[in-house]
Protein backbone atom coordinates (compact mmCIF):
# COMPACT_ATOMS: atom_id res chain seq x y z
CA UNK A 1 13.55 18.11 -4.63
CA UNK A 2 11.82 19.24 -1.72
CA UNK A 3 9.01 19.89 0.69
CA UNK A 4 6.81 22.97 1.04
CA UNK A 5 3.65 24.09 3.27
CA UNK A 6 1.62 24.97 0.18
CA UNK A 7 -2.22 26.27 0.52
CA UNK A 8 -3.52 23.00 0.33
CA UNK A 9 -1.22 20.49 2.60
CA UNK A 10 2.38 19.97 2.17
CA UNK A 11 3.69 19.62 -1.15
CA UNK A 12 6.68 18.14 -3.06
CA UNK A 13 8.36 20.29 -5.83
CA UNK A 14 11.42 19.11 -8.04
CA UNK A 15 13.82 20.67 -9.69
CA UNK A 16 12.07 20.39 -13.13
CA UNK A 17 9.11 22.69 -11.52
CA UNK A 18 6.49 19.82 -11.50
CA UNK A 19 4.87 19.53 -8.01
CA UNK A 20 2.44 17.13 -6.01
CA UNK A 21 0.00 17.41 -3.47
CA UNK A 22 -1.49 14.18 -2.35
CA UNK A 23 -5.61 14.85 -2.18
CA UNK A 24 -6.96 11.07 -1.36
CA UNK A 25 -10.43 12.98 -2.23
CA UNK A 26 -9.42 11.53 -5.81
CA UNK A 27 -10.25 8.44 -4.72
CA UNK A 28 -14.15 9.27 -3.31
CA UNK A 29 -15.46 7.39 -6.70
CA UNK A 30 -13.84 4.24 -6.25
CA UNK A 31 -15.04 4.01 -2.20
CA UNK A 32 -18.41 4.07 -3.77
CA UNK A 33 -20.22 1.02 -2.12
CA UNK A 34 -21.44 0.10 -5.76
CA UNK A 35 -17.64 -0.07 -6.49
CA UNK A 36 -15.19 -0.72 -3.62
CA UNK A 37 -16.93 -4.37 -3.31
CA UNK A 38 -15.48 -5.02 -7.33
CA UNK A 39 -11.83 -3.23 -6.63
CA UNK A 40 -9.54 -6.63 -7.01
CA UNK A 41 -7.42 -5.46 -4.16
CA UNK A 42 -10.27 -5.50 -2.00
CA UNK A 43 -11.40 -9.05 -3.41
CA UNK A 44 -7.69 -10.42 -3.04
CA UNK A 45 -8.09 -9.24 0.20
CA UNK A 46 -11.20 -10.37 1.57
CA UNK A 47 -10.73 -13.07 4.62
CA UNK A 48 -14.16 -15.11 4.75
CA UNK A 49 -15.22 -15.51 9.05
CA UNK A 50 -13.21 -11.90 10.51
CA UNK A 51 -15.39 -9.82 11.11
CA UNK A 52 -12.70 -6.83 11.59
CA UNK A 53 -9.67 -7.71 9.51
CA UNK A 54 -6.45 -5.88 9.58
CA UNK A 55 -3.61 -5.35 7.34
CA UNK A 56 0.08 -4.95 6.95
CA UNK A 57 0.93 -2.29 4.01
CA UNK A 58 4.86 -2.80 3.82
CA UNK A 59 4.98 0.08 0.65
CA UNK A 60 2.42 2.29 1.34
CA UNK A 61 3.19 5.38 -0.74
CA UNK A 62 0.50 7.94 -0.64
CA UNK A 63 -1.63 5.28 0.70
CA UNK A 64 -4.30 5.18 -1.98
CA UNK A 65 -4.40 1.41 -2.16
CA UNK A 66 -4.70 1.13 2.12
CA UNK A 67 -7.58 3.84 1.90
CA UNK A 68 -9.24 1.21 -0.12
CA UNK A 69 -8.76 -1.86 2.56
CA UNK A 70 -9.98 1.03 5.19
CA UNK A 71 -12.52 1.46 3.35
CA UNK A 72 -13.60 -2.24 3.12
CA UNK A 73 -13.25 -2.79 7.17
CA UNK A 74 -10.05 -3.35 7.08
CA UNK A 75 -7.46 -1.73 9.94
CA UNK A 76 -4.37 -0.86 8.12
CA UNK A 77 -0.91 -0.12 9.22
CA UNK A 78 1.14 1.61 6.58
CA UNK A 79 4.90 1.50 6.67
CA UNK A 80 6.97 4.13 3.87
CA UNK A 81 10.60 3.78 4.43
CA UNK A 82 11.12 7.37 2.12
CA UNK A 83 10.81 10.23 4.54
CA UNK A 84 9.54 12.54 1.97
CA UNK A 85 7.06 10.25 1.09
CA UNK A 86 6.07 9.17 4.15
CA UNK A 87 5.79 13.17 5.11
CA UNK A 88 3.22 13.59 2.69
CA UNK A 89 1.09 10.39 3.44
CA UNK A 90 0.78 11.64 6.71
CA UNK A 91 -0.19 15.32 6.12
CA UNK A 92 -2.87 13.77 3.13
CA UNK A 93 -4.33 11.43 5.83
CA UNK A 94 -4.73 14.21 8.27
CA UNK A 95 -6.62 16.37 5.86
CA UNK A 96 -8.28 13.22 5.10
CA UNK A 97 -9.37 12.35 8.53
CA UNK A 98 -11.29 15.67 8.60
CA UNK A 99 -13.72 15.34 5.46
CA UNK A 100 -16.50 13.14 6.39
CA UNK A 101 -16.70 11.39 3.51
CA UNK A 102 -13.28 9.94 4.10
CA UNK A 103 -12.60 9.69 8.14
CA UNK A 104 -14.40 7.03 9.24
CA UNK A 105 -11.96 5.06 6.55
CA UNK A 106 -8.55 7.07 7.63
CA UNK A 107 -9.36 6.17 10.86
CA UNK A 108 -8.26 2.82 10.55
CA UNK A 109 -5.29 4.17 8.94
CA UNK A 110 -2.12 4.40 11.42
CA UNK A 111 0.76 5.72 8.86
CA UNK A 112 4.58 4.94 9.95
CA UNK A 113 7.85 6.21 8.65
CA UNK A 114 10.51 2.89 8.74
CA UNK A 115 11.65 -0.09 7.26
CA UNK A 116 9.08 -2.46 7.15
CA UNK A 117 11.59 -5.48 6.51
CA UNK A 118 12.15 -5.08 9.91
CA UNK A 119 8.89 -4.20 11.71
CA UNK A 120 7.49 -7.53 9.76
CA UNK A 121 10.30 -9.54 11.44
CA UNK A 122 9.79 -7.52 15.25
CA UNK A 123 6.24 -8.43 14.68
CA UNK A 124 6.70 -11.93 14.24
CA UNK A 125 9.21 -12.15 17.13
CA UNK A 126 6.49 -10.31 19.53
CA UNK A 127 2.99 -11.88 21.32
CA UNK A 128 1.16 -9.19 19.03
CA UNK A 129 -1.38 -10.37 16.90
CA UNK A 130 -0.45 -11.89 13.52
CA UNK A 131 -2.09 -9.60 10.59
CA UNK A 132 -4.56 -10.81 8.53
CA UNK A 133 -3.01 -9.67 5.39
CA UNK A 134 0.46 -8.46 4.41
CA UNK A 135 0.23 -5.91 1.51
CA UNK A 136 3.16 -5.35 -0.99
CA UNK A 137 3.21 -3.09 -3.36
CA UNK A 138 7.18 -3.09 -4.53
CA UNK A 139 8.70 -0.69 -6.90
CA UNK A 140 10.39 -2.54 -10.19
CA UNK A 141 12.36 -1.39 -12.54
CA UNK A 142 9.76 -2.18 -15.39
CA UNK A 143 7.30 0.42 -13.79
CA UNK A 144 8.99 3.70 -13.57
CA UNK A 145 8.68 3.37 -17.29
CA UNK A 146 4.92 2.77 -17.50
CA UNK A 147 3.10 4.90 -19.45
CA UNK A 148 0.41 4.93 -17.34
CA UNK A 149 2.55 6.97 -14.89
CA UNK A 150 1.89 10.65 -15.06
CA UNK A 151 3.95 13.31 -14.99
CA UNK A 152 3.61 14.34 -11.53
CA UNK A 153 3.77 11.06 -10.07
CA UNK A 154 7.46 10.60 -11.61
CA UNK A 155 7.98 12.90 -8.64
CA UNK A 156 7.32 9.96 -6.52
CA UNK A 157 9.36 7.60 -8.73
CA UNK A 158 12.46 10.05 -8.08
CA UNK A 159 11.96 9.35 -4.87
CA UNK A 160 11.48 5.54 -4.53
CA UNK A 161 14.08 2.90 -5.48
CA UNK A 162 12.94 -0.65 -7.44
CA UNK A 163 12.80 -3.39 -5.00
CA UNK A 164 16.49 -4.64 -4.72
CA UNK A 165 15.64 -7.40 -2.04
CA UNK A 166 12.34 -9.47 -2.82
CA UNK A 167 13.46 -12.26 -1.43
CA UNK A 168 13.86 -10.28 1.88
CA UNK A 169 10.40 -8.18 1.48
CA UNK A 170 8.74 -11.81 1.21
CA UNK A 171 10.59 -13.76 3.37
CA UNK A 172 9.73 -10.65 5.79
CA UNK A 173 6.22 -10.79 4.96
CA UNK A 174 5.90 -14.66 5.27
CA UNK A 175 7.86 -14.53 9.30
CA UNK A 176 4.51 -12.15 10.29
CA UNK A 177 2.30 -15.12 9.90
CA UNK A 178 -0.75 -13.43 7.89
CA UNK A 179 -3.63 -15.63 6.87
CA UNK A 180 -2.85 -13.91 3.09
CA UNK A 181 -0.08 -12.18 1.59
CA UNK A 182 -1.14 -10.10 -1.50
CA UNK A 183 1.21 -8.70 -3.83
CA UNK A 184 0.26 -6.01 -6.00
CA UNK A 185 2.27 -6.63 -9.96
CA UNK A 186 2.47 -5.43 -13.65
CA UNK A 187 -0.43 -7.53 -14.89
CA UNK A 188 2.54 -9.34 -17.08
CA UNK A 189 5.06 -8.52 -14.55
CA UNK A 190 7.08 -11.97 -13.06
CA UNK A 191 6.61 -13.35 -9.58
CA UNK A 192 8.11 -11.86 -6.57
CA UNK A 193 10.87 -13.57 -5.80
CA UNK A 194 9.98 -16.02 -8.45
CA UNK A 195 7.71 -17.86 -6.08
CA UNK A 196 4.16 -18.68 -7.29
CA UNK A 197 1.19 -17.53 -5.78
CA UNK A 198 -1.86 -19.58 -4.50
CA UNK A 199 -3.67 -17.74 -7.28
CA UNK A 200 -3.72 -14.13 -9.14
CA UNK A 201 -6.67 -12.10 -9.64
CA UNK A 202 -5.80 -10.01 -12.68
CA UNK A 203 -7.25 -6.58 -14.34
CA UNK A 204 -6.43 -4.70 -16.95
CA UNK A 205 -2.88 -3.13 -16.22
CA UNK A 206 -2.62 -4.62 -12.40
CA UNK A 207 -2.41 -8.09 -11.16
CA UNK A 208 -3.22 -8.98 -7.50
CA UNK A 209 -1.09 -12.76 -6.73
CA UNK A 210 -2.50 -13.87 -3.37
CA UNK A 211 0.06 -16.35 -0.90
CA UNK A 212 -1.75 -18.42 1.39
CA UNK A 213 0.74 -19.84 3.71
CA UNK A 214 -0.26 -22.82 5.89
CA UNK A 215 -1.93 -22.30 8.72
CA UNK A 216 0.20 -22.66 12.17
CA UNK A 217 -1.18 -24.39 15.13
């Protein structure tokens, strides 16, 4: 598997021929404002009173799910540990940032290749500002065998590893002291970590479980 500079932004190929190049144009129908206000991450997401929210995505991918939060007002930092992936999330955003019909959401978008386990904890050992939300999308086992995944996006699956440390991601998530932690599931799909959430919004094929930790003084 790797990385090309193809005609239209940088592209992953793997050995089987299939290829991807991330275009977050797809998503233009679903920033709709008719739409975006209905997306459940958005609604999971919503903190009542801030008037400009921000947000911790911990497994960004190609950062379709941030672009909506961006979208909504929200001012998203997105953390990809995979290098490949994270190469390609920041090429799409910078083709992104210069259609108009999608910069003045990437623009809230700051993209970072790194563990995010570990930026959560430096964050919550620093004076910085506690996020409003914490974002997980984790990759389980149970997933890469959706088949809702398409062909090209295996790709991606190659690439990414199921989430061997929940405990870790949450306990990570929890020590950055967001108002909400939102965790993006299988709509049957267990807890993660086993720990309940305040509540779940749930769709069709995606559930949204929402943490509220108390608030420190």
């Amino acid at each position: 598997m790797e990385l090309y500079e193809g005609q239209d932004g940088l592209t992953l190929v793997g050995e089987d021929g299939l290829s991807l190049t991330p275009d977050l144009t797809e998503m233009l129908p679903r920033l709709r404002r008719d739409r975006l206000a209905h997306e459940l991450l958005v609604r999971a997401a919503k903190i009542r009173g801030v008037e400009h929210p921000t947000a911790f995505d911990a497994t960004a991918g190609l950062g379709e799910d941030a672009l909506l939060l961006a979208a909504a007002g929200f001012t998203v930092t997105l953390y990809e540990s995979d290098p490949m992936i994270a190469a390609l999330l920041v090429d799409s955003l910078a083709r992104a940032a210069a259609d108009p019909r999608l910069s003045n959401a990437v623009v809230r978008m700051q993209a970072r290749e790194g563990d995010s386990i570990a930026a959560l904890h430096k964050l919550a050992d620093s004076d910085a500002e506690p996020p409003d939300v914490v974002y997980l999308d984790p990759m389980f086992p149970e997933r890469r065998k959706s088949a809702a995944v398409g062909k090209k996006f295996q790709l991606l699956h190659e690439l990414e590893r199921p989430c061997a440390n929940p405990e870790e991601l949450l306990e990570a998530a929890l020590a950055a002291r967001p108002r909400k932690i939102v965790v993006k599931r299988p709509v049957k799909g267990p807890y993660l970590a086993d720990v309940k959430p305040s509540y779940s919004l749930a769709g069709k094929a995606v559930r949204f479980d929402v943490m509220v930790p108390p608030r420190q003084p």
